[in-house]
Protein backbone atom coordinates (compact mmCIF):
# COMPACT_ATOMS: atom_id res chain seq x y z
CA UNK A 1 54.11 43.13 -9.91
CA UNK A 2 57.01 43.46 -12.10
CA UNK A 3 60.19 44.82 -10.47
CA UNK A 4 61.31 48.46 -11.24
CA UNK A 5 65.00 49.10 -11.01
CA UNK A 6 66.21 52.67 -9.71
CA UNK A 7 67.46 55.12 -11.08
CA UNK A 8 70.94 56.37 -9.62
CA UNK A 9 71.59 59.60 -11.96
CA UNK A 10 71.91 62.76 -10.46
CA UNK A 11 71.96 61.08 -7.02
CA UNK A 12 74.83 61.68 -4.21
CA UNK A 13 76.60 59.39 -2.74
CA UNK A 14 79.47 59.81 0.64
CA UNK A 15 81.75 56.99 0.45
CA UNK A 16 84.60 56.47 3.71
CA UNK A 17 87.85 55.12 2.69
CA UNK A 18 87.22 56.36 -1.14
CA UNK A 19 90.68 56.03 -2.12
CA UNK A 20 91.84 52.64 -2.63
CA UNK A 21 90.50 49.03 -2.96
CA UNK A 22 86.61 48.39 -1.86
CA UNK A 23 86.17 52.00 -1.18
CA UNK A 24 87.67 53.03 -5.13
CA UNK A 25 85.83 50.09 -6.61
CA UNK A 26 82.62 51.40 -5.50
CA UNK A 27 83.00 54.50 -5.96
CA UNK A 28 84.26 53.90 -9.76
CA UNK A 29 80.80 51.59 -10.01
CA UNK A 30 78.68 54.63 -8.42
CA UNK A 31 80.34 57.31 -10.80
CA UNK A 32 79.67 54.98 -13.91
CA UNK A 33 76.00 55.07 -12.95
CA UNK A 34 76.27 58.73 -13.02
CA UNK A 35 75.73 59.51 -9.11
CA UNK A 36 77.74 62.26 -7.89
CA UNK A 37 80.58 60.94 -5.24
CA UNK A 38 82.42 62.30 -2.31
CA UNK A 39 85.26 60.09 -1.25
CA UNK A 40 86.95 60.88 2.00
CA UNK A 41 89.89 59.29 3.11
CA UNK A 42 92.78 60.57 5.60
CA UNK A 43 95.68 60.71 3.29
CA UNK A 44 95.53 64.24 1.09
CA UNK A 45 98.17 62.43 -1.96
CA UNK A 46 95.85 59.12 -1.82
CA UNK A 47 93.11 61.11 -2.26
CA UNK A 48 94.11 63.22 -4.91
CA UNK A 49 95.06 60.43 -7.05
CA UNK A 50 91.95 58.61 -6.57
CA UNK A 51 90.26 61.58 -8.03
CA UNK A 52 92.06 62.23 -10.58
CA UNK A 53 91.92 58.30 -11.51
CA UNK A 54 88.14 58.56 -11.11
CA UNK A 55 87.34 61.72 -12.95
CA UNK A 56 88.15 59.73 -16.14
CA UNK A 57 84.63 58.07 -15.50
CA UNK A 58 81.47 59.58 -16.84
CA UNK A 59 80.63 61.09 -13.68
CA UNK A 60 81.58 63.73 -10.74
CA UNK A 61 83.56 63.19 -7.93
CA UNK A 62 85.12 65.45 -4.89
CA UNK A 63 87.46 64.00 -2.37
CA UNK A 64 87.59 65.38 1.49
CA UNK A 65 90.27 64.46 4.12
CA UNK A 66 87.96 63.37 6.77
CA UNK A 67 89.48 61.12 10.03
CA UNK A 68 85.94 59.34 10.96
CA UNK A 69 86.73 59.15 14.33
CA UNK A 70 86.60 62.42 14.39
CA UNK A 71 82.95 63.72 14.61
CA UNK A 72 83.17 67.34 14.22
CA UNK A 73 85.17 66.06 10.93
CA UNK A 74 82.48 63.94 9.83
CA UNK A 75 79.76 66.60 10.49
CA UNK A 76 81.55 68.92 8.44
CA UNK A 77 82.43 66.89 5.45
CA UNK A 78 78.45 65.49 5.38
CA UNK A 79 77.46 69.48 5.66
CA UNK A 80 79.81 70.28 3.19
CA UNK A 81 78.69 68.02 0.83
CA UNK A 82 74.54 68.69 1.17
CA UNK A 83 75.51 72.60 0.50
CA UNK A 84 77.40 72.11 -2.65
CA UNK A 85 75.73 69.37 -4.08
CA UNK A 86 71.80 70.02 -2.67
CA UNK A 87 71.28 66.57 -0.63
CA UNK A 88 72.58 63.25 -0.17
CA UNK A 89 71.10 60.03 -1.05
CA UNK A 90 73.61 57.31 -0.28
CA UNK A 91 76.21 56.34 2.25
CA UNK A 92 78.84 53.88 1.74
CA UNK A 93 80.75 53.07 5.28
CA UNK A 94 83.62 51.99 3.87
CA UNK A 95 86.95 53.03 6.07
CA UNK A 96 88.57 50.56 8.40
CA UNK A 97 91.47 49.67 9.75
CA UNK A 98 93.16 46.19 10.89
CA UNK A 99 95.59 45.56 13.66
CA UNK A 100 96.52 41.75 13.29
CA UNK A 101 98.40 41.16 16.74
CA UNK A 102 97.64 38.72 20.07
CA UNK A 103 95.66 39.69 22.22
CA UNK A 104 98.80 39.75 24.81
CA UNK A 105 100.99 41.79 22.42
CA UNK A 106 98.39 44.19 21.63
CA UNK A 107 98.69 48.00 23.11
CA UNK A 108 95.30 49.81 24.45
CA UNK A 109 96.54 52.15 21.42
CA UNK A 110 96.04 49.79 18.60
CA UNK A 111 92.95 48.20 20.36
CA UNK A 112 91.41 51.64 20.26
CA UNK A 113 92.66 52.36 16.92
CA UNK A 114 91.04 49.65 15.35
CA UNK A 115 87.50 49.79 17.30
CA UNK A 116 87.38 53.59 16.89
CA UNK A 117 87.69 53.43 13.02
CA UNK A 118 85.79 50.57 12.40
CA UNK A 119 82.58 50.90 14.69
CA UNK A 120 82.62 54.58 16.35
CA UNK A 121 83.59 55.68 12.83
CA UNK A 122 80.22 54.18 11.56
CA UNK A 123 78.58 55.50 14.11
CA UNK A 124 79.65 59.11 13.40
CA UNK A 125 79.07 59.01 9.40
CA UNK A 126 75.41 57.41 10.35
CA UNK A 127 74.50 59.95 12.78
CA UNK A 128 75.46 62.67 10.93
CA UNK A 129 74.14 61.47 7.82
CA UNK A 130 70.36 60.39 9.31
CA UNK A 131 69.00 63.98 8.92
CA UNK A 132 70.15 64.54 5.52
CA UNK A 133 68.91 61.36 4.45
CA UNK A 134 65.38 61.93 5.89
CA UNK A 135 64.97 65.57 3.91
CA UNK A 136 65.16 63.83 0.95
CA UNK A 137 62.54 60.82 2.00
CA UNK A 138 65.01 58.47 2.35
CA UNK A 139 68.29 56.69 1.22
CA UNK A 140 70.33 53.59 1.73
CA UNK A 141 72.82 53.40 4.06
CA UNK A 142 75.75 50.29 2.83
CA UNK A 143 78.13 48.92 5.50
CA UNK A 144 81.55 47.12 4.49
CA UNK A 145 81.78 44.89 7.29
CA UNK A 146 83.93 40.91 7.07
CA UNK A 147 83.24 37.67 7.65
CA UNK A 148 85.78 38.01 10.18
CA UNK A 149 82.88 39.60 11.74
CA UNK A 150 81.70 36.17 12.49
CA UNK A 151 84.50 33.78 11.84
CA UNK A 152 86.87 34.68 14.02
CA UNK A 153 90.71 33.69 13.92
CA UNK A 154 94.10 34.27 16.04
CA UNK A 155 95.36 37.32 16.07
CA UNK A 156 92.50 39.30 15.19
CA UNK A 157 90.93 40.31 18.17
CA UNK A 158 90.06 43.67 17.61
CA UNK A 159 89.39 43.60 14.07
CA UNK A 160 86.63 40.60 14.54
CA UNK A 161 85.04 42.45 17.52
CA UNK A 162 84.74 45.59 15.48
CA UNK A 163 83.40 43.71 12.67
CA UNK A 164 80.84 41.66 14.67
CA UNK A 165 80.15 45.12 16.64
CA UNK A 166 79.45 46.53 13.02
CA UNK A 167 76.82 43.55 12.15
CA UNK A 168 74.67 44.49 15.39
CA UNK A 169 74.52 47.93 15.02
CA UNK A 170 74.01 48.14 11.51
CA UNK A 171 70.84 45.55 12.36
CA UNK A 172 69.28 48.20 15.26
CA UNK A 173 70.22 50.80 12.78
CA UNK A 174 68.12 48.98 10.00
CA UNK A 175 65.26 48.44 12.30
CA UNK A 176 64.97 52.33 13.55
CA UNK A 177 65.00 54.07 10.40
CA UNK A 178 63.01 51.35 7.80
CA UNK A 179 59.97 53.53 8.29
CA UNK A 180 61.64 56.39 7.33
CA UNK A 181 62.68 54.75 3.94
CA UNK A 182 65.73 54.57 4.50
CA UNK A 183 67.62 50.90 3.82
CA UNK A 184 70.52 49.33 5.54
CA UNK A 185 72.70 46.39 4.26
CA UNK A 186 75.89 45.48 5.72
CA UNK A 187 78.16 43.12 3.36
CA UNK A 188 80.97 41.09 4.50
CA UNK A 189 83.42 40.11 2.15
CA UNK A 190 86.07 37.05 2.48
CA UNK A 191 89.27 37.66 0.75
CA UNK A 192 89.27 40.30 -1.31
CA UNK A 193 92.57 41.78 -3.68
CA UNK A 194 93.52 44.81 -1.91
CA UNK A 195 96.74 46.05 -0.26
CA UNK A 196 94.33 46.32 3.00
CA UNK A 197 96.42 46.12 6.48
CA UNK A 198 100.18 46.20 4.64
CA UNK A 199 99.20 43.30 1.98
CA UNK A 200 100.22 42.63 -1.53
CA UNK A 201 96.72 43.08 -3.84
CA UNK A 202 98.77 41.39 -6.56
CA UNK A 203 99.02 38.53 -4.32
CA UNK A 204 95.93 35.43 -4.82
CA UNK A 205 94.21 38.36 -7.15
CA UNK A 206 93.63 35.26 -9.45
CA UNK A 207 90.95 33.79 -7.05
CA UNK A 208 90.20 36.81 -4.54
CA UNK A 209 87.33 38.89 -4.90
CA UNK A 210 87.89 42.11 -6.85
CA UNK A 211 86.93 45.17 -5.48
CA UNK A 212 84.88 46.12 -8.78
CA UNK A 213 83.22 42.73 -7.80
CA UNK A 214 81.84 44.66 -4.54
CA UNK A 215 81.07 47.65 -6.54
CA UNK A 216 78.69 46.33 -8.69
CA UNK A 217 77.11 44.52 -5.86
CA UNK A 218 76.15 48.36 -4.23
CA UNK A 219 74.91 49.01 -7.33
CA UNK A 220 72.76 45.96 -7.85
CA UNK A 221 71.58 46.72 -4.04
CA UNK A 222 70.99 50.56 -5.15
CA UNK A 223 69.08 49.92 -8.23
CA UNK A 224 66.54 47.00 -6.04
CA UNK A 225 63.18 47.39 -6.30
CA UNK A 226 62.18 49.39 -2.72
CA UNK A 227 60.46 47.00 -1.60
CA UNK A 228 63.41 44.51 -1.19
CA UNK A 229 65.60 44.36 0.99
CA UNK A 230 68.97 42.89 1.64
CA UNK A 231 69.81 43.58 4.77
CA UNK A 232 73.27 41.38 5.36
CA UNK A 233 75.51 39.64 2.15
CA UNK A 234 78.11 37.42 2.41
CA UNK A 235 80.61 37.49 -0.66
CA UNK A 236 83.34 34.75 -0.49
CA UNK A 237 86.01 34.04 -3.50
CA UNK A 238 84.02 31.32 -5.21
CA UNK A 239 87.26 28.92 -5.35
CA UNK A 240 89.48 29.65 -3.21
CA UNK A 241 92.99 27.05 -2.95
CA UNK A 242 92.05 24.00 -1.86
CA UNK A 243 93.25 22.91 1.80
């Protein structure tokens, strides 16, 4: 049986951390493929430039200042968008945060900072979104996790245990809802050119992955026949400096 790519007009799509590197490159892909996008983000001026920057695509966008670890947020914002835009289809967990510090220096503050964004946050887009995705028969749920999330390295203590948290709940998470048609992939990148945690996205750009790299990949996962699935991708810089 031949596969049948989907069609992703007219569909609506929630995307965390819309408002600068994975999170914009995705949502640029998503709007080129005509899906309607709401990027959230917590930063009103970052926002409002990444719509403006995006409305030059052929498709729709609206921005929301949404703090996922913040559930009442997160309800709202999903609520919000299902009453102006009649349903939602896809979910893109895309906001995160890194603390790179010892385990010594680190402060209960920045431990919680990190682990609260990057795996409670999930949590709280998923469970709001579940219901909305099962009125319309299903969806796909995408998780930007890293493959810090299994390689882990000094310094990064809470940023690889949120990460590897991330991996294991977004595989219950797949399990649970499957029958319900809904899909779950997580997708750890390697280095990829963004200014992510303080960093320079000019800086290795000639060998990093490209966010627009990771936004056609949702794409390519969105547009799979349904009865495929991928549940976790690793994307690494295919030549990276040699050691």
């Amino acid at each position: 049986m031949a596969a049948m790519k989907k069609e992703l007009r007219g569909q609506v799509a929630f995307v965390t951390g819309g408002s600068k590197g994975i999170g914009f490159g995705i949502a640029q892909a998503l709007i080129a493929r005509g899906v309607h996008v709401v990027i959230t983000g917590r930063g009103a001026a970052d926002l409002e430039s990444a719509k403006q920057r995006l409305q030059a695509a052929p498709g729709q966008v609206d921005a929301v200042v949404v703090d996922v670890r913040d559930y009442a947020a997160v309800a709202a914002a999903i609520a919000q968008t299902v009453g102006r835009l009649g349903g939602l289809d896809i979910v893109v967990n895309n906001a995160g945060i890194g603390t790179f510090v010892t385990v010594a220096d680190m402060t209960p503050e920045q431990w919680a900072g990190v682990i609260d964004t990057n795996v409670t946050g999930v949590f709280n887009v998923c469970h709001a979104a579940l219901p909305e995705l099962k009125k319309r028969g299903g969806g796909y749920i995408i998780n930007i996790s890293s493959l810090a999330g299994k390689n882990a390295f000094v310094g990064a203590g809470a940023y690889c245990a949120s990460k590897a948290a991330l991996n294991q709940f977004a595989e219950v998470l797949n399990q649970e809802v499957r029958h319900d048609n809904i899909k779950v992939t997580t997708i750890a990148p390697g280095s990829v050119a963004t200014a992510f945690a303080g960093g320079d996205a000019a800086k290795g750009s000639e060998w990093k992955i490209a966010s627009a790299d990771i936004g056609d990949m949702v794409v390519d996962l969105l547009e799979l026949d349904t009865r495929s699935l991928p549940s976790y991708i690793e994307l690494r810089p295919s030549k990276p400096p040699k050691k």
